[in-house]
N, C-alpha and C. Protein backbone atom coordinates (compact mmCIF):
# COMPACT_ATOMS: atom_id res chain seq x y z
N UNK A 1 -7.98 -7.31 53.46
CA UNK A 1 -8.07 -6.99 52.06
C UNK A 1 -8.40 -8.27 51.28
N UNK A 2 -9.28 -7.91 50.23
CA UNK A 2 -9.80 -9.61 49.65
C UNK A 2 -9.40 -9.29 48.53
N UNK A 3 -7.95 -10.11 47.79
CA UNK A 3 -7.29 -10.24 47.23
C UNK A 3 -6.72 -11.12 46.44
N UNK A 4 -6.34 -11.86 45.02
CA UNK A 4 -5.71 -13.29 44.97
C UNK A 4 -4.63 -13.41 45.38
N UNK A 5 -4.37 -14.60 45.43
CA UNK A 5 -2.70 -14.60 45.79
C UNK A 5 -1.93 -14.68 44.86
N UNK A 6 -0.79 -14.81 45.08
CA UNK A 6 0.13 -14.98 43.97
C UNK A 6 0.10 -16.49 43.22
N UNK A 7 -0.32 -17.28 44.25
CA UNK A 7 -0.06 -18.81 43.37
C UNK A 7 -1.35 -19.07 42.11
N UNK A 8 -2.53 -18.11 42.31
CA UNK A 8 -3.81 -18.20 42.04
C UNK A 8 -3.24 -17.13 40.42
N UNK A 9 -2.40 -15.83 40.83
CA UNK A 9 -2.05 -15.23 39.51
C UNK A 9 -1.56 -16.41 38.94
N UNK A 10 -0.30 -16.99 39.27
CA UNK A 10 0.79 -17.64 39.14
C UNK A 10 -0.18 -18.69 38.01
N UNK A 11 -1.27 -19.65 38.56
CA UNK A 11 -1.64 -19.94 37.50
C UNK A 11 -2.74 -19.98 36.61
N UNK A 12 -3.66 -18.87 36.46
CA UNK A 12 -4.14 -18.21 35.77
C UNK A 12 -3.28 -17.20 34.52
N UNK A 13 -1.63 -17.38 34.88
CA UNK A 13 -1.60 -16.78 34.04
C UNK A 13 -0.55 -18.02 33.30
N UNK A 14 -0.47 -19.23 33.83
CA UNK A 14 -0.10 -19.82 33.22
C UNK A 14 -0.71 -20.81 32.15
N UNK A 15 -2.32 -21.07 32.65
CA UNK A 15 -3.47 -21.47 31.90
C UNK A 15 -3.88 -20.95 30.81
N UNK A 16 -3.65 -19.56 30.53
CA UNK A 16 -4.31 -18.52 29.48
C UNK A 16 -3.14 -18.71 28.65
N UNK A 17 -1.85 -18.78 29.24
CA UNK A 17 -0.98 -18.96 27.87
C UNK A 17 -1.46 -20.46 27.44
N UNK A 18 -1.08 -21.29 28.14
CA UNK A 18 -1.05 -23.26 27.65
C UNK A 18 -2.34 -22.76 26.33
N UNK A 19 -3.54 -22.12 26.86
CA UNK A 19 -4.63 -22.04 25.95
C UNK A 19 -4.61 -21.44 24.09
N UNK A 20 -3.04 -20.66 24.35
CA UNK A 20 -2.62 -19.78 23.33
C UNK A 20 -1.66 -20.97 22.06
N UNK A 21 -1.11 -22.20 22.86
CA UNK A 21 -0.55 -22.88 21.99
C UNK A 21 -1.04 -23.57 21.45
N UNK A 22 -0.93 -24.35 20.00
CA UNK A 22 -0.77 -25.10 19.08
C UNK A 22 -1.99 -26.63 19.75
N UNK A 23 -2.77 -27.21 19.21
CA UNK A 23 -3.47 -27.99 19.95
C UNK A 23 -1.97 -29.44 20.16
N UNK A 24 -2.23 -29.96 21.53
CA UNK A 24 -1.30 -31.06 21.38
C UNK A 24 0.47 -30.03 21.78
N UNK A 25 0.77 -29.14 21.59
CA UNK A 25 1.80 -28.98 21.73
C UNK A 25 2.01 -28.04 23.58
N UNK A 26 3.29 -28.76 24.42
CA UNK A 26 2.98 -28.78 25.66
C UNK A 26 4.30 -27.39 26.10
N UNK A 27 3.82 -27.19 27.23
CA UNK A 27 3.71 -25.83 28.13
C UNK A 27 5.23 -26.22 29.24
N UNK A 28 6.37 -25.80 29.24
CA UNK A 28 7.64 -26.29 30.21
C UNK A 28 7.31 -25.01 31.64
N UNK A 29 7.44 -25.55 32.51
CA UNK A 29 7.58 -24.82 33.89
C UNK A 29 8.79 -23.92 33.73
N UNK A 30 9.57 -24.47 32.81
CA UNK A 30 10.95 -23.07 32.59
C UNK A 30 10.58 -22.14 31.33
N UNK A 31 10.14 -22.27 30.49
CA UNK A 31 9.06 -21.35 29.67
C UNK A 31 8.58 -20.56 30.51
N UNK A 32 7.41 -20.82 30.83
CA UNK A 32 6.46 -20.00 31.66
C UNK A 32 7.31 -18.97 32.72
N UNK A 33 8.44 -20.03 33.66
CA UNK A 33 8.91 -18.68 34.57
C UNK A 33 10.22 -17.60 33.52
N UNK A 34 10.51 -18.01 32.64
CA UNK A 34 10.91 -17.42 31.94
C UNK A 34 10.18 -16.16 30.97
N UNK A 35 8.88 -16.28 30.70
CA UNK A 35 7.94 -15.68 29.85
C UNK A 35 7.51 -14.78 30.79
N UNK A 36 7.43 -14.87 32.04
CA UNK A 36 6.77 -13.99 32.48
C UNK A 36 7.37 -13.29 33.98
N UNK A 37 9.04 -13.97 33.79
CA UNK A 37 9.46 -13.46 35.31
C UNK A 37 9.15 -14.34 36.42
N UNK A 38 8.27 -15.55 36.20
CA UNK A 38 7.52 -16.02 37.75
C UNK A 38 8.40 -16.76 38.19
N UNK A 39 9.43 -16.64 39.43
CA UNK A 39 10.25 -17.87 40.66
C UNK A 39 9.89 -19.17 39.94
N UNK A 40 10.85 -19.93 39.85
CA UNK A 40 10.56 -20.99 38.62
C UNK A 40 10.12 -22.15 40.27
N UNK A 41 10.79 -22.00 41.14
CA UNK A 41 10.31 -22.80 42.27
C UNK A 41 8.15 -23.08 42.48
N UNK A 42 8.53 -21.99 42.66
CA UNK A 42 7.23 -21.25 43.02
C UNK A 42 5.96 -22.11 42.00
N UNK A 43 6.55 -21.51 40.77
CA UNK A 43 5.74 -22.09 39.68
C UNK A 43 5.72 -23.30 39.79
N UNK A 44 6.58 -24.35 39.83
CA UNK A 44 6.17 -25.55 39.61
C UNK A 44 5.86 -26.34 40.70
N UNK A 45 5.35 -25.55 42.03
CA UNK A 45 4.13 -26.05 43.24
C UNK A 45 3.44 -26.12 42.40
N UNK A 46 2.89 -24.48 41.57
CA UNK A 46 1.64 -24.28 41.31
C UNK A 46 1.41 -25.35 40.28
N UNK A 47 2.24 -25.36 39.52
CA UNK A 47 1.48 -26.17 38.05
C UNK A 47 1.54 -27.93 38.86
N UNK A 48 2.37 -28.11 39.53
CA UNK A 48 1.94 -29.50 39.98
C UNK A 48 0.69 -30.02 40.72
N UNK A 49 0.57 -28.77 41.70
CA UNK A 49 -1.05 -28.89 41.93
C UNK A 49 -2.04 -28.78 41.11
N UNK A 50 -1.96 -27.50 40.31
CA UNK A 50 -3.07 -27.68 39.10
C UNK A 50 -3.13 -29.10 38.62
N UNK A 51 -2.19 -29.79 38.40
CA UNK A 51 -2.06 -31.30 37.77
C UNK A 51 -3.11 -32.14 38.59
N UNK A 52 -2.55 -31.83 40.27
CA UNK A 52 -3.36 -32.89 40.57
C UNK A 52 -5.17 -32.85 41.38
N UNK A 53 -4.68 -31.66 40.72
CA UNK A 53 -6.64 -31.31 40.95
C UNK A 53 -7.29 -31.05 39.36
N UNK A 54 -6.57 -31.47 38.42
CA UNK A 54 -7.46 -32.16 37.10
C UNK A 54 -7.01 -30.55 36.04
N UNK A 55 -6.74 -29.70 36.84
CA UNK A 55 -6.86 -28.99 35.46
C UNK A 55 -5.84 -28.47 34.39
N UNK A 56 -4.77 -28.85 34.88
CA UNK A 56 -4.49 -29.14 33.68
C UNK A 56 -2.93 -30.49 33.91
N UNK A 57 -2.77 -31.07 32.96
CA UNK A 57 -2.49 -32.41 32.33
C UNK A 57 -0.79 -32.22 31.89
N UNK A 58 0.17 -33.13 32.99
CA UNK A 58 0.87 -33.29 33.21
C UNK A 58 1.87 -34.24 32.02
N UNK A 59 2.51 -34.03 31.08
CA UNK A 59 3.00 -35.07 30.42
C UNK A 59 4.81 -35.25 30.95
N UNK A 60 5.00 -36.30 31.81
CA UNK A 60 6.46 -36.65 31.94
C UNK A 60 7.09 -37.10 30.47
N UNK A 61 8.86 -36.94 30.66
CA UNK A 61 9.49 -37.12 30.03
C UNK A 61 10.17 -36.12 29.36
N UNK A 62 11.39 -36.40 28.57
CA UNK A 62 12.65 -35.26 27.84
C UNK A 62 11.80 -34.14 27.42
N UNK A 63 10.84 -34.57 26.58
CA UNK A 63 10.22 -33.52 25.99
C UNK A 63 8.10 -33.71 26.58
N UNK A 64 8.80 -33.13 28.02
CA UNK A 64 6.87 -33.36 28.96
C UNK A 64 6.78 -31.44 28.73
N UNK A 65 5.77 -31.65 29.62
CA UNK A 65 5.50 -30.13 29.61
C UNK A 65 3.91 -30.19 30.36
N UNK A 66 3.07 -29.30 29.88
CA UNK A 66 1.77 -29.21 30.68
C UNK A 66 0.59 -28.52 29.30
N UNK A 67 -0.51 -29.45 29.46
CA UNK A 67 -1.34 -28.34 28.72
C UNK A 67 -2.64 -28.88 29.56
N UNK A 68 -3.55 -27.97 29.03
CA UNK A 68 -5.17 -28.01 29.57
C UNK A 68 -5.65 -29.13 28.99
N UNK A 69 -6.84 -29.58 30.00
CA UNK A 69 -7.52 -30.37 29.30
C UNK A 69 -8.79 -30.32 28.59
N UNK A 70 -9.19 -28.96 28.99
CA UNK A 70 -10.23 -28.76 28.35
C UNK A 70 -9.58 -27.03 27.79
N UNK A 71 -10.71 -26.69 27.10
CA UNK A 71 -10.75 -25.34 26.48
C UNK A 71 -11.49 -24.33 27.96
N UNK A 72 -10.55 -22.95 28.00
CA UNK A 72 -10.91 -22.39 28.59
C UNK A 72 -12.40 -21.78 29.42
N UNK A 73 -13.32 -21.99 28.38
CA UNK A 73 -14.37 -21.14 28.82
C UNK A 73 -15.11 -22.61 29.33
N UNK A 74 -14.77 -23.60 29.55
CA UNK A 74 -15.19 -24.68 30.58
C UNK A 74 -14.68 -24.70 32.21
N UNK A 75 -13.78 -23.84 32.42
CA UNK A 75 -12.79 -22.80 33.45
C UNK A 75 -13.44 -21.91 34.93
N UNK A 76 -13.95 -21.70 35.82
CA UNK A 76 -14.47 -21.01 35.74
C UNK A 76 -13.36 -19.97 37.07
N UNK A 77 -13.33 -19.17 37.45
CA UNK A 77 -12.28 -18.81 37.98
C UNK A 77 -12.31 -18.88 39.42
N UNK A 78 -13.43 -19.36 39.81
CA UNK A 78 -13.84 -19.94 41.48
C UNK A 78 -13.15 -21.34 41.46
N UNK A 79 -13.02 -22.46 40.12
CA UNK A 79 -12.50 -23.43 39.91
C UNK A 79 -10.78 -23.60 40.17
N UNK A 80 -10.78 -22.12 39.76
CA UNK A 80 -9.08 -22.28 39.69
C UNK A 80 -8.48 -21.38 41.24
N UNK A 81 -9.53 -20.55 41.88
CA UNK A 81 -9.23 -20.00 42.82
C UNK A 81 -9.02 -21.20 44.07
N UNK A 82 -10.38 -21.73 43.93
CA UNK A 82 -10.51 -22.73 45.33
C UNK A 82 -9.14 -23.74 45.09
N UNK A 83 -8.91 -24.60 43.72
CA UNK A 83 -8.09 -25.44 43.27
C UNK A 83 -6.85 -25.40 43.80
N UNK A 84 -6.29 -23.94 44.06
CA UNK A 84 -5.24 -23.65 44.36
C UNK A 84 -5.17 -22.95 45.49
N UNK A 85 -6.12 -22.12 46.40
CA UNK A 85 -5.98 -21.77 47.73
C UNK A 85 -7.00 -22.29 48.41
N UNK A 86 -7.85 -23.10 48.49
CA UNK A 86 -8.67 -24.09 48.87
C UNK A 86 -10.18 -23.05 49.03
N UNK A 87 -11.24 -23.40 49.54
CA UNK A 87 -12.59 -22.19 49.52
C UNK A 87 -12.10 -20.95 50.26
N UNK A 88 -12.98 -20.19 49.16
CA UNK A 88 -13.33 -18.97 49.08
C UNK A 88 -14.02 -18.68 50.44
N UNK A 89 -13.48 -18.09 51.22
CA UNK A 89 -13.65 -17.60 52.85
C UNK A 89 -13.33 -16.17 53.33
N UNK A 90 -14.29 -15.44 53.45
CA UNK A 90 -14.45 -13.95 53.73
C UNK A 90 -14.12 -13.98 54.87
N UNK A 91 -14.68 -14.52 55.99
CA UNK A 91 -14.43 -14.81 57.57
C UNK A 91 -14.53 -16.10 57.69
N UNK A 92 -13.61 -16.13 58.80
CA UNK A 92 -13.59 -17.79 59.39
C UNK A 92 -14.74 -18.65 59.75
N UNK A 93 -16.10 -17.73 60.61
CA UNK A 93 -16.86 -17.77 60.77
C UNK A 93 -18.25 -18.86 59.72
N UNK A 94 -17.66 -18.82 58.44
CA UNK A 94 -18.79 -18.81 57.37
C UNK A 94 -19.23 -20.31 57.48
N UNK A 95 -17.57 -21.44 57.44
CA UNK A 95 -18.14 -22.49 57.26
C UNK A 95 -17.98 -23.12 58.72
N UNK A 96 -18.32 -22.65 59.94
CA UNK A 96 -18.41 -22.84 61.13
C UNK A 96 -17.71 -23.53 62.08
N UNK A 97 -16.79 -24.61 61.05
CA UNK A 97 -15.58 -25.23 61.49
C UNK A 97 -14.41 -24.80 62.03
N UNK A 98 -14.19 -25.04 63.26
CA UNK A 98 -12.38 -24.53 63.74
C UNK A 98 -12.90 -23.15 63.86
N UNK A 99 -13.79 -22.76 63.88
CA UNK A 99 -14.42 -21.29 64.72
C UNK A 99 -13.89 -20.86 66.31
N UNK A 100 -12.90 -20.20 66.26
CA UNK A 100 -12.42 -19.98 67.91
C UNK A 100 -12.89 -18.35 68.15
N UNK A 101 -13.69 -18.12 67.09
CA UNK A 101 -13.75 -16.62 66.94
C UNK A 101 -15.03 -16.10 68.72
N UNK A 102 -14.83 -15.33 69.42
CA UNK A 102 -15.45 -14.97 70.73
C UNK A 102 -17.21 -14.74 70.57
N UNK A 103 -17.18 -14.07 69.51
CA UNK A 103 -18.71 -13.62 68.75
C UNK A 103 -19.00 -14.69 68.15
N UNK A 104 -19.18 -16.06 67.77
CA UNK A 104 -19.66 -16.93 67.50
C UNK A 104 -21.39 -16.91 68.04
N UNK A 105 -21.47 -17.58 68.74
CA UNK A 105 -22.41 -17.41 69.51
C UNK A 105 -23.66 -16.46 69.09
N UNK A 106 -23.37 -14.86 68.75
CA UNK A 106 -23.94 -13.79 69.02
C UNK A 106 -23.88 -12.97 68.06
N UNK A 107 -23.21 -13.02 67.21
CA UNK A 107 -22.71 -12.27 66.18
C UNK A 107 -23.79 -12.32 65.45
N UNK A 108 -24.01 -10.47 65.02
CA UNK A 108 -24.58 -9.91 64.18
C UNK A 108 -24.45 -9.54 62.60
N UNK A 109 -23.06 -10.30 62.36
CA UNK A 109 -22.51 -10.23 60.66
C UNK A 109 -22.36 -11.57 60.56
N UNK A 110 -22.35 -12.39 60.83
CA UNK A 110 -22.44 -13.94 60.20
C UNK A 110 -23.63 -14.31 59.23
N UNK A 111 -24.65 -14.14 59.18
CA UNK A 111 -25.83 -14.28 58.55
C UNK A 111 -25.36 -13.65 57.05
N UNK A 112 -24.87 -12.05 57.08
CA UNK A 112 -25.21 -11.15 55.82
C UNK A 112 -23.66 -11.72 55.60
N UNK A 113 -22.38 -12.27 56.51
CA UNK A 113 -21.15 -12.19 55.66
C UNK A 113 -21.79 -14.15 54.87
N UNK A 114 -22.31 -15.07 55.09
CA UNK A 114 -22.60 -16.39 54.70
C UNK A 114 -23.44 -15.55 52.89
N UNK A 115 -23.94 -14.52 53.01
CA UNK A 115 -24.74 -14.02 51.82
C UNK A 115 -23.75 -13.76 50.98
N UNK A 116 -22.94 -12.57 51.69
CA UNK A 116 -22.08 -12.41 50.40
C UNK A 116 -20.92 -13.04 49.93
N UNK A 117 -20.58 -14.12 50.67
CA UNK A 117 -19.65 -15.27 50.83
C UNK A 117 -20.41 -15.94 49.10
N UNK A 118 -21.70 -16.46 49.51
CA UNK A 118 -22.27 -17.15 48.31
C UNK A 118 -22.32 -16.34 46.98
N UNK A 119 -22.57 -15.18 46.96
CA UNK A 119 -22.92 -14.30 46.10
C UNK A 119 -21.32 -14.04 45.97
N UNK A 120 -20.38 -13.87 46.37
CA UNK A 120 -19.00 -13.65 45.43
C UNK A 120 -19.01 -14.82 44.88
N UNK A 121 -19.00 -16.54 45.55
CA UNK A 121 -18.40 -17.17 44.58
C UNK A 121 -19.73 -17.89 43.62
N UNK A 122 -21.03 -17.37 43.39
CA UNK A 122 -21.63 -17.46 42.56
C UNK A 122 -21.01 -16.33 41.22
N UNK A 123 -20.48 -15.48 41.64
CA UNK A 123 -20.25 -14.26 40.74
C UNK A 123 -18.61 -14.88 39.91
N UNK A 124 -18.09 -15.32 40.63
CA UNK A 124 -16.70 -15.95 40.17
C UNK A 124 -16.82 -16.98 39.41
N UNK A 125 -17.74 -17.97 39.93
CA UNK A 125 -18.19 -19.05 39.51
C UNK A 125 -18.59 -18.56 37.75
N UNK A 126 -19.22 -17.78 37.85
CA UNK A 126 -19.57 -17.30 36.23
C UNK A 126 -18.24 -16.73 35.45
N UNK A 127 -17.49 -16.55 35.78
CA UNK A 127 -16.38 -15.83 34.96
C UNK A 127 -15.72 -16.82 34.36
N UNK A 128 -15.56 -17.27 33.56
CA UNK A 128 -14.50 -18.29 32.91
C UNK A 128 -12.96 -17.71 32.56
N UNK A 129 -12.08 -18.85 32.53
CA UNK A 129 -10.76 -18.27 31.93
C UNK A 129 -10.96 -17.24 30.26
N UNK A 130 -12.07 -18.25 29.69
CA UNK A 130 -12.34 -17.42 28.66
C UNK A 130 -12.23 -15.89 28.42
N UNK A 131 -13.36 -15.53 29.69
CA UNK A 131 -13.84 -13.89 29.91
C UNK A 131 -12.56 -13.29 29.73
N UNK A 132 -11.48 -13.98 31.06
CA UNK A 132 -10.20 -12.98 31.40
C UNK A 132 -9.59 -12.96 30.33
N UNK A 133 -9.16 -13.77 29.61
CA UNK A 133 -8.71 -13.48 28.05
C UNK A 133 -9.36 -12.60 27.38
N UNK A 134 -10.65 -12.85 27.11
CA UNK A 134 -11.05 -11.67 26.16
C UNK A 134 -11.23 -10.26 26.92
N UNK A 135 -11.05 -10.11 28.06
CA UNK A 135 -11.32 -9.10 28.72
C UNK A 135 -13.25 -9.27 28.60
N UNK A 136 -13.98 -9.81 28.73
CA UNK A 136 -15.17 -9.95 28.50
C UNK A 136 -16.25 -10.08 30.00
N UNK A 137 -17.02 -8.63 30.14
CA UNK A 137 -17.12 -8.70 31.58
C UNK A 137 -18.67 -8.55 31.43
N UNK A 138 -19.49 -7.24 30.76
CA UNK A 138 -20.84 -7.30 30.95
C UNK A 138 -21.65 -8.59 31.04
N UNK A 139 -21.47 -9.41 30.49
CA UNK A 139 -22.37 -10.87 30.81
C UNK A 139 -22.22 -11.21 31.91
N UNK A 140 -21.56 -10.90 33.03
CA UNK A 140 -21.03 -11.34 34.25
C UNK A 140 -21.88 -10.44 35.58
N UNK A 141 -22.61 -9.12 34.81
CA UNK A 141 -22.72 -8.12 35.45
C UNK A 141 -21.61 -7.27 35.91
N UNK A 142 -20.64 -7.10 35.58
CA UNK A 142 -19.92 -6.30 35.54
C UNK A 142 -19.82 -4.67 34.98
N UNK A 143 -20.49 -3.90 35.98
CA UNK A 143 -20.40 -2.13 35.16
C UNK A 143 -19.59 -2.24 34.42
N UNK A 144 -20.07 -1.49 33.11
CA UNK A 144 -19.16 -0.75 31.99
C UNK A 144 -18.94 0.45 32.12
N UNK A 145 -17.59 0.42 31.40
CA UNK A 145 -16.78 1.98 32.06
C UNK A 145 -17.87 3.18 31.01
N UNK A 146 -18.63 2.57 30.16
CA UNK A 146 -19.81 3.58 29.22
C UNK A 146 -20.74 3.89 30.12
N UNK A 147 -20.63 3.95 31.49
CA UNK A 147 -22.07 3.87 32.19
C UNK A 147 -22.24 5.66 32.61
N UNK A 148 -23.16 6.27 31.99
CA UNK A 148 -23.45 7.34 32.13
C UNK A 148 -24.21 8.01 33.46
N UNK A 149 -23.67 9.21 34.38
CA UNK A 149 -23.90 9.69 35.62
C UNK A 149 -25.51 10.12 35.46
N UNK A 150 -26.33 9.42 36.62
CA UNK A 150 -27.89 9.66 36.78
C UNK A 150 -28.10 11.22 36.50
């Protein structure tokens, strides 16, 4: 099943809030698991990694917290997927490394799964945190639920 994970909700949904506050004013790891229910453990893997893969900005001290460094729709959600569960990988197969798979060799879906491997995270790649906030999908190619039967 191709699915996010939880650390990938975990902070996507912690990014869209930081984006909702006050410019300059910062985001607590006990807020957030408080605001939304999330394992306060849990959460602050996630937001420490987000830290140290740039996106968003760590302030220590009594009164630290976390905010973005840029504005959302600079975001893109392949950015925050890979950031936090490393590439986007349909089959093991794709990036050919550590391949113990038997069909290597011979395999007749490696070619078309390397296609749609690129073509999801070209498609992700376009979505910004922006979109998911506004709910904003046709620019993405995304069917609209207005789409009338042939």
């Amino acid at each position: 099943m191709l699915k996010l994970s939880k650390k990938v909700e975990y902070a996507l949904i912690a990014m869209i809030y930081m984006s909702e506050k006050d410019e300059g004013e910062l985001t607590t790891a006990r807020e957030l698991s408080r605001q939304f229910n999330i394992p306060s453990e849990l959460l602050g893997k996630v937001l420490q990694h987000l830290a140290r893969k740039g996106l968003i900005v760590s302030v220590q001290g009594v009164k630290g917290g976390y905010q973005l460094p840029r504005p959302l729709d600079k975001i893109s959600l392949a950015e925050v997927i890979t950031s936090v569960d490393g590439p986007i990988q349909l089959v093991n197969c794709v990036d050919h490394v550590d391949c113990d798979c038997e069909q290597f060799d011979f395999c007749n879906i490696r070619s078309p799964m390397e296609q749609v491997q690129s073509s999801l995270f070209q498609f992700l790649n376009q979505i910004t945190l922006k979109d998911l906030q506004q709910h904003h999908w046709q620019y993405v190619g995304m069917p609209t639920t207005n789409a009338q039967p042939g």
